[in-house]
C-alpha atoms as a PDB file:
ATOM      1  CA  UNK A   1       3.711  87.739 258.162  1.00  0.00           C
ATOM      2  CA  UNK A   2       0.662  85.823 260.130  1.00  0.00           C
ATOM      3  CA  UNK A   3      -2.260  88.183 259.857  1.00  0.00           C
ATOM      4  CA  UNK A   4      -3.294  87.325 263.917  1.00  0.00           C
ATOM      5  CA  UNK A   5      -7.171  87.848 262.707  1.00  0.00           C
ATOM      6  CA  UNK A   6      -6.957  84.484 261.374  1.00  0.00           C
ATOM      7  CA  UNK A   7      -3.799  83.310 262.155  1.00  0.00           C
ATOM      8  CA  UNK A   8      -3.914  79.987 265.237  1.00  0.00           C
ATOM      9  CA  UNK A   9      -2.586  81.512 267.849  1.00  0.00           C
ATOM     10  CA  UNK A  10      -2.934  84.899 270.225  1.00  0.00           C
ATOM     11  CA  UNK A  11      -1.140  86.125 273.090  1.00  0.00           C
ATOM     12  CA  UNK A  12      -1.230  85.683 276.969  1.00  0.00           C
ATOM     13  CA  UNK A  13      -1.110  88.651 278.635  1.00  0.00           C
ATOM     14  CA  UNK A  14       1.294  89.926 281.744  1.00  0.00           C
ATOM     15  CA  UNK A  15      -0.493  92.463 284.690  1.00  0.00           C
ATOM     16  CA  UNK A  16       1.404  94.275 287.250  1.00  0.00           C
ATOM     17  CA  UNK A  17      -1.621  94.690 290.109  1.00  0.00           C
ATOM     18  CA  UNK A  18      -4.611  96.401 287.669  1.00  0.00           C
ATOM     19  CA  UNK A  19      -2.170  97.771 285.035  1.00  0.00           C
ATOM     20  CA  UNK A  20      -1.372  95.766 281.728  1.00  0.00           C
ATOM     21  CA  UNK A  21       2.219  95.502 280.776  1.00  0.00           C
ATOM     22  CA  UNK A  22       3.204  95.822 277.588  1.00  0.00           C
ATOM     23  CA  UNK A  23       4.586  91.970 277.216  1.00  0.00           C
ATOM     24  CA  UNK A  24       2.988  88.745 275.701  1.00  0.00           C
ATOM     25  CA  UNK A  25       3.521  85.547 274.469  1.00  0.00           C
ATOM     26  CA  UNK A  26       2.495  83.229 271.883  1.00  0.00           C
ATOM     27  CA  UNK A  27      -0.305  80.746 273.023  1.00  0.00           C
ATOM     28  CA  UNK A  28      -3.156  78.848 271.078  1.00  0.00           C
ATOM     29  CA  UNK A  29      -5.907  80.123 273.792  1.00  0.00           C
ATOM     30  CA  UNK A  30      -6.746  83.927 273.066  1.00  0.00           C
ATOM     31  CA  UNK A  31      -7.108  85.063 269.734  1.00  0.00           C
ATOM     32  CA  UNK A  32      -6.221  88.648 268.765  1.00  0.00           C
ATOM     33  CA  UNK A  33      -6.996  90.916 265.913  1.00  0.00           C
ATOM     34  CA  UNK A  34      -5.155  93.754 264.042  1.00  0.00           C
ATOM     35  CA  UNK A  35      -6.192  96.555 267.058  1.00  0.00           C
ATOM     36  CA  UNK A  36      -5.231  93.992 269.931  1.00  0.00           C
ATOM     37  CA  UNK A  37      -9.234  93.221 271.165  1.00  0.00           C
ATOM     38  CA  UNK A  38      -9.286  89.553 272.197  1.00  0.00           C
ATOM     39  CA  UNK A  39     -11.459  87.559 270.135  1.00  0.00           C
ATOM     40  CA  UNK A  40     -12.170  84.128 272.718  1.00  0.00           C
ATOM     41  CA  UNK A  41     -12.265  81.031 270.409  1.00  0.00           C
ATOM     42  CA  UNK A  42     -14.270  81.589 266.856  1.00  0.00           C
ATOM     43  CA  UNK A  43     -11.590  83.703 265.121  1.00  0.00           C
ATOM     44  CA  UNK A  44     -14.764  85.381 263.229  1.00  0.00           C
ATOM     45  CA  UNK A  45     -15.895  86.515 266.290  1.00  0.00           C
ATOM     46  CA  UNK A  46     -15.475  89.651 268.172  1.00  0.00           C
ATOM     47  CA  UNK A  47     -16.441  89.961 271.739  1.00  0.00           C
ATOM     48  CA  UNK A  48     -14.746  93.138 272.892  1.00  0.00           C
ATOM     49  CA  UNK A  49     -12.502  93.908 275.493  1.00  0.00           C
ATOM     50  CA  UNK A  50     -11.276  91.047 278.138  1.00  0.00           C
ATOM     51  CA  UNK A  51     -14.056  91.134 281.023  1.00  0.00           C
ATOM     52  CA  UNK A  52     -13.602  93.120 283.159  1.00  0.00           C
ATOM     53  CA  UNK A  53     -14.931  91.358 285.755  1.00  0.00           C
ATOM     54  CA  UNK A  54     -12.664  88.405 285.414  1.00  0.00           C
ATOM     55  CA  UNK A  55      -9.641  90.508 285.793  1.00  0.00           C
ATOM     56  CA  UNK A  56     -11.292  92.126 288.556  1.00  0.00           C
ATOM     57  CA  UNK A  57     -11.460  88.423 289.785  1.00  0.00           C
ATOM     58  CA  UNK A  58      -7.522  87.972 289.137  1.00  0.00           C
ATOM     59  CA  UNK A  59      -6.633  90.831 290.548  1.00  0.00           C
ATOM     60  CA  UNK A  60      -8.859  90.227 293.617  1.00  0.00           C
ATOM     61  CA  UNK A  61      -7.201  86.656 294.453  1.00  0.00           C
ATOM     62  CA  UNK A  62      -3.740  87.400 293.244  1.00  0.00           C
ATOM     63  CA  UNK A  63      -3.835  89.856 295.891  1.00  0.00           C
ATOM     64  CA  UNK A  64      -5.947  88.411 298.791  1.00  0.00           C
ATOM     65  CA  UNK A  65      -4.340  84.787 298.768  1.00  0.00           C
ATOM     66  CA  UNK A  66      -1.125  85.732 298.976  1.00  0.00           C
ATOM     67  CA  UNK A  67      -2.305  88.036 302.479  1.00  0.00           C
ATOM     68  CA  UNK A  68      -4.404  85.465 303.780  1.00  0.00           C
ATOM     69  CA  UNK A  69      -1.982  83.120 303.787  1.00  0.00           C
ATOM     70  CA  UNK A  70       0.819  85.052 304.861  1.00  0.00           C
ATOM     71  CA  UNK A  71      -1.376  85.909 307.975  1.00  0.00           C
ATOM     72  CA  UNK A  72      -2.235  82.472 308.335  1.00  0.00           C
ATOM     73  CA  UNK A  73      -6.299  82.678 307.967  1.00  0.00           C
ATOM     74  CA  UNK A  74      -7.582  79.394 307.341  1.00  0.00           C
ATOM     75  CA  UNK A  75     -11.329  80.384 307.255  1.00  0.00           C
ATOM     76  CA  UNK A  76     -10.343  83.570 304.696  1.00  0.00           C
ATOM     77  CA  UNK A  77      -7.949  81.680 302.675  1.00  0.00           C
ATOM     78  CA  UNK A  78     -10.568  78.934 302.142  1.00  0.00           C
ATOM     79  CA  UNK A  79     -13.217  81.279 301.042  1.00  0.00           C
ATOM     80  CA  UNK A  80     -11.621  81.966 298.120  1.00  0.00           C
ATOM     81  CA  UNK A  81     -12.021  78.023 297.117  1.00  0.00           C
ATOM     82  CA  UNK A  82     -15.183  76.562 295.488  1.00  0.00           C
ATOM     83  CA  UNK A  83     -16.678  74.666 297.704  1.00  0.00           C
ATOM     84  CA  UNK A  84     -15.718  71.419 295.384  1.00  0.00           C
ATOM     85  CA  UNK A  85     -12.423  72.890 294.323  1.00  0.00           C
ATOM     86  CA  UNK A  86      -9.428  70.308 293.658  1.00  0.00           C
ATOM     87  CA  UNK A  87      -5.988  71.726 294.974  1.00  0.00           C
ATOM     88  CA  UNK A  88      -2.603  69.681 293.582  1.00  0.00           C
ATOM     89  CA  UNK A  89       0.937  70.474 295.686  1.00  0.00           C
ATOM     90  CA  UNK A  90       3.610  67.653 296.064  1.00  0.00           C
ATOM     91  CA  UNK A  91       3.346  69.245 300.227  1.00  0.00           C
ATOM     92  CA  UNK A  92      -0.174  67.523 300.522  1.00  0.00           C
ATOM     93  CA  UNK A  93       1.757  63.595 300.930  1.00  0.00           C
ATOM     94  CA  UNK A  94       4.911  65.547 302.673  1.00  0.00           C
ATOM     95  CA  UNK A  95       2.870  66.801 305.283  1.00  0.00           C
ATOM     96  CA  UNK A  96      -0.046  63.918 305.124  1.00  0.00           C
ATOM     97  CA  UNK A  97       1.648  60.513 304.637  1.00  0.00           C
ATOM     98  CA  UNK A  98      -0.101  58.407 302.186  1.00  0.00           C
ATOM     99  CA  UNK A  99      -2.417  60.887 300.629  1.00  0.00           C
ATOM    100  CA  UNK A 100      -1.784  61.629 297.055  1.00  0.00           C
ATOM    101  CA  UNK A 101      -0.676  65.230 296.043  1.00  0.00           C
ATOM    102  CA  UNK A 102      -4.718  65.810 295.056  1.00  0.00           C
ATOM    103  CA  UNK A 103      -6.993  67.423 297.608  1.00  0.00           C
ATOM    104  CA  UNK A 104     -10.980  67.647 296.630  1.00  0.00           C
ATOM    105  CA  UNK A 105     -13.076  69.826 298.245  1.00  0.00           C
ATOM    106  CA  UNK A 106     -13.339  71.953 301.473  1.00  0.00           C
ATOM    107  CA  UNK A 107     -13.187  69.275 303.982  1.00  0.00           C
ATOM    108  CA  UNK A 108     -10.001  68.201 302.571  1.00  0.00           C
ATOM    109  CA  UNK A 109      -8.460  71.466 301.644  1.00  0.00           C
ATOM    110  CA  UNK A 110      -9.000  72.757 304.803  1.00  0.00           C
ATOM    111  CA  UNK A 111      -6.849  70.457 307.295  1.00  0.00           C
ATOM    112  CA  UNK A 112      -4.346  71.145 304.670  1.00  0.00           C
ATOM    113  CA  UNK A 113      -4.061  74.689 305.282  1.00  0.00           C
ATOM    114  CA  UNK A 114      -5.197  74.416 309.210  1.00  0.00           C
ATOM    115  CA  UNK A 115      -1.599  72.047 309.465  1.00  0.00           C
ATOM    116  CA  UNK A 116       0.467  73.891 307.188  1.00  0.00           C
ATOM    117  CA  UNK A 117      -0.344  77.630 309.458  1.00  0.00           C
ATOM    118  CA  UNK A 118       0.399  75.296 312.631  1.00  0.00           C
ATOM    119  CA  UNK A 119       3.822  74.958 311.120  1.00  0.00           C
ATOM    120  CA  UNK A 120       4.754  78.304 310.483  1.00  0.00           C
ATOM    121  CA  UNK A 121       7.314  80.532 310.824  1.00  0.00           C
ATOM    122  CA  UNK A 122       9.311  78.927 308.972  1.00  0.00           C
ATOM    123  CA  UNK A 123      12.669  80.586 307.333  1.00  0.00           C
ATOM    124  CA  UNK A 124      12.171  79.129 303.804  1.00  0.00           C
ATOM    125  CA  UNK A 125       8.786  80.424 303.421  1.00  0.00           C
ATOM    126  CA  UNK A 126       9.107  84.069 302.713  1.00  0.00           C
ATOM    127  CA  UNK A 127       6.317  84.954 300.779  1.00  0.00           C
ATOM    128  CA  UNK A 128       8.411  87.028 298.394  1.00  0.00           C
ATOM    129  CA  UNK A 129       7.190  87.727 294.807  1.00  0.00           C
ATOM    130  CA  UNK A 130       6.107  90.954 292.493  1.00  0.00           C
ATOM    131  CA  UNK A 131       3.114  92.353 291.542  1.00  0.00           C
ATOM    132  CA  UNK A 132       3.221  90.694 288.374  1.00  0.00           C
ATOM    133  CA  UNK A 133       0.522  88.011 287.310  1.00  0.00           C
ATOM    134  CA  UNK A 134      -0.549  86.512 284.068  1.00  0.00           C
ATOM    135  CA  UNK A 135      -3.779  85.432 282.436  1.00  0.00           C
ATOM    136  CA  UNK A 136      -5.422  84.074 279.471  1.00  0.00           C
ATOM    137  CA  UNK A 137      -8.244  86.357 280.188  1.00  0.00           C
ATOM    138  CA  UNK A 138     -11.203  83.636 280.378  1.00  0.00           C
ATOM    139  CA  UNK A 139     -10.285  81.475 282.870  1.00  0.00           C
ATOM    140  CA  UNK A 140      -6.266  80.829 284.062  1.00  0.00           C
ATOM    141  CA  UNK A 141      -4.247  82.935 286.718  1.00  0.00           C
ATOM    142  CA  UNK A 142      -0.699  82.353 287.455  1.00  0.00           C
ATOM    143  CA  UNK A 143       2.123  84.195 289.258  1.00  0.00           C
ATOM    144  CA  UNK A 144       5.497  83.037 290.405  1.00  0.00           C
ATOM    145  CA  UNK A 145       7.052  83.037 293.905  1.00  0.00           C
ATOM    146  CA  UNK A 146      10.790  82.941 292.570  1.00  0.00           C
ATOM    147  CA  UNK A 147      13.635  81.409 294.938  1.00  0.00           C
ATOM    148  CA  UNK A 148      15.890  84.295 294.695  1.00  0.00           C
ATOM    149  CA  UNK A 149      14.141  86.504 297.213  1.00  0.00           C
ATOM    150  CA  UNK A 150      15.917  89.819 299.250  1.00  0.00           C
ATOM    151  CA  UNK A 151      16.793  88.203 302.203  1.00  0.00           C
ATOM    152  CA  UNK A 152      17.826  84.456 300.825  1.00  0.00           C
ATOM    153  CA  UNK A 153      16.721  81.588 298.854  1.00  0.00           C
ATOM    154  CA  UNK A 154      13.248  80.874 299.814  1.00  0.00           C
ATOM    155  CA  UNK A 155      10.768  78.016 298.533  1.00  0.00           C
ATOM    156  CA  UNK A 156       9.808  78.573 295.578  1.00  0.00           C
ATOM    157  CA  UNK A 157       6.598  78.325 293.707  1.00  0.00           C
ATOM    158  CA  UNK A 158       4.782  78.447 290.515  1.00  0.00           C
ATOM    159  CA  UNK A 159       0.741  78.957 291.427  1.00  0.00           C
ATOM    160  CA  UNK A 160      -1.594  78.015 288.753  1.00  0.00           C
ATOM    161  CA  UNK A 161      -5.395  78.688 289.044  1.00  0.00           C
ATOM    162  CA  UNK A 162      -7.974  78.192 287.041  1.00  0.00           C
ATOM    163  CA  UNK A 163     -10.834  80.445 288.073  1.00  0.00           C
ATOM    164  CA  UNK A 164     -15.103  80.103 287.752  1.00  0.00           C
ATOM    165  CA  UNK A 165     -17.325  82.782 288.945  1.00  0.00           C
ATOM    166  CA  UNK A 166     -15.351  84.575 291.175  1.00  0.00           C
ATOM    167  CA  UNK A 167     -14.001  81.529 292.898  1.00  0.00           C
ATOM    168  CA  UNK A 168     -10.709  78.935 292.862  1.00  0.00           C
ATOM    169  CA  UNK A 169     -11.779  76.062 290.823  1.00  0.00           C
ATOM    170  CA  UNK A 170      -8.516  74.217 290.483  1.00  0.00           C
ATOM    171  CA  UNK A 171      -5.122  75.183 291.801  1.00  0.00           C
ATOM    172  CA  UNK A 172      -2.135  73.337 291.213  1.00  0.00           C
ATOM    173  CA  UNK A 173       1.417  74.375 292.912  1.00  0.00           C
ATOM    174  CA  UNK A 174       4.541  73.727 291.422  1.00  0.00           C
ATOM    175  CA  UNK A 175       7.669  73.578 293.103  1.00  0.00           C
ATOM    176  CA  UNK A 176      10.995  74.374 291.780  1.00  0.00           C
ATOM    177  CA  UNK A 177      14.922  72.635 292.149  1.00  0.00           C
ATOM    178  CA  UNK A 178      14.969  74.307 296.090  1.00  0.00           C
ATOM    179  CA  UNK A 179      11.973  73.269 297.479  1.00  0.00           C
ATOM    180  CA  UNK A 180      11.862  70.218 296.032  1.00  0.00           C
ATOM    181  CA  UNK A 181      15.492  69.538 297.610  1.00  0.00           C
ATOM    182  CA  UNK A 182      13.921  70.342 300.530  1.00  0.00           C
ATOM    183  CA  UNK A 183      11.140  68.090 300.525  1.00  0.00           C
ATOM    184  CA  UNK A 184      13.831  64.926 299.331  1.00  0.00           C
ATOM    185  CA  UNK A 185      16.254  66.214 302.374  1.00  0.00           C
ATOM    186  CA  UNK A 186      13.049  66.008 305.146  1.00  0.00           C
ATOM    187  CA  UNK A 187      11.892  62.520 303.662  1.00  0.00           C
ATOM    188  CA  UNK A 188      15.533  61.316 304.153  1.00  0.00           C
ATOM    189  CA  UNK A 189      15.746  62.222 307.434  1.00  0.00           C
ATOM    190  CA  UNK A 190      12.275  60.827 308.481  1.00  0.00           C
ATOM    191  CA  UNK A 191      12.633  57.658 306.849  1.00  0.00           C
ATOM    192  CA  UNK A 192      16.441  57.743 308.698  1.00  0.00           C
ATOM    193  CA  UNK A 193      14.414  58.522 312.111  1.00  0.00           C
ATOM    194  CA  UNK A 194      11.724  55.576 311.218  1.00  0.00           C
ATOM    195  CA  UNK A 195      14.506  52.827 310.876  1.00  0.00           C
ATOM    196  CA  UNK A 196      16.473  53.970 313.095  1.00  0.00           C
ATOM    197  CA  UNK A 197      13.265  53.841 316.230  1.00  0.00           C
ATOM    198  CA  UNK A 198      12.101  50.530 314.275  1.00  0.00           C
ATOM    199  CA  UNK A 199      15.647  49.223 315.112  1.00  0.00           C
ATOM    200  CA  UNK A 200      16.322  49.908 318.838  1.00  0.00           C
ATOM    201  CA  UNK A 201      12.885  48.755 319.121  1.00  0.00           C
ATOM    202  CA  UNK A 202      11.079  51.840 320.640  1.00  0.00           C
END
């Protein structure tokens, strides 16, 4: 048996709002020792507990993004963004056509969000998900929006952050098999529109 003082790998952790669950998984990020306190990259080297102030941070934007958007507040959803802050999501060239799936910075993040509140409701959006969230406990936040939600299949999303001083550094959305049907099926039918104006000459 690996003794995890010395051994190469640690455990992510899973939180439910402020509570840790009792759940984790192998990972090569967060060493552990024999008593469970994180020891953050020299394995010879104990800093204590995971800061509490980080997870403070998690538990802050976890929370707070997921409102803000859902109540479609540009100005509040952006303050939780460094101000150079890269954001990745295969909507950005969907919704902006020609523009990669990177966005860099608040002048760019921001029309992003401004056109993506202009276009809700929308039925596939649902904002479903748990309380659960995960983190290394230095610097990465992710939690799941799954597709299965109460009242139908909704769009859904993996959100990946990685987090410095309080702030969204670098957020990259993944999309799973629905939503990404769902971003094929609207390019068809553009595209379809496109030729179809192109050819009756309008």
């Amino acid at each position: 048996m690996l003794n995890e003082s010395i051994s190469p790998f640690g455990r992510v952790e899973m939180w439910r709002g402020d509570c840790r669950l009792n759940i984790s998984v192998a990972a090569s990020f967060v060493w552990r020792s024999h008593g469970g306190t994180p020891i953050m990259d020299d394995p010879t080297t104990m800093y204590g507990s995971l800061r509490d102030d980080f997870l403070a941070h998690c538990k802050r934007i976890h929370r707070e993004r997921d409102t803000r958007a859902k109540s479609l507040d540009t100005d509040g959803l952006l303050s939780l963004y460094a101000q150079d802050a890269v954001l990745e999501t295969p909507l950005v060239p969907a919704i902006f056509e020609g523009h990669s799936g990177i966005l860099r910075g608040h002048p760019e993040i921001r029309p992003f969000f401004e056109e993506g509140a202009r276009r809700r409701p929308n039925e596939l959006v649902r904002w479903y998900r748990n309380d659960n969230w995960f983190t290394d406990g230095k610097r990465v936040l992710i939690w799941e929006y799954p597709r299965q939600a109460p009242d139908g299949d909704q769009i859904e999303l993996m959100e990946v952050m990685e987090i410095e001083k309080g702030l969204i550094q670098h957020h990259r959305i993944y999309w799973g098999w629905f939503g990404v049907n769902q971003l094929t099926q609207n390019a068809v039918r553009k595209a379809t529109l496109t030729s179809y104006t192109n050819g009756r000459g309008f």
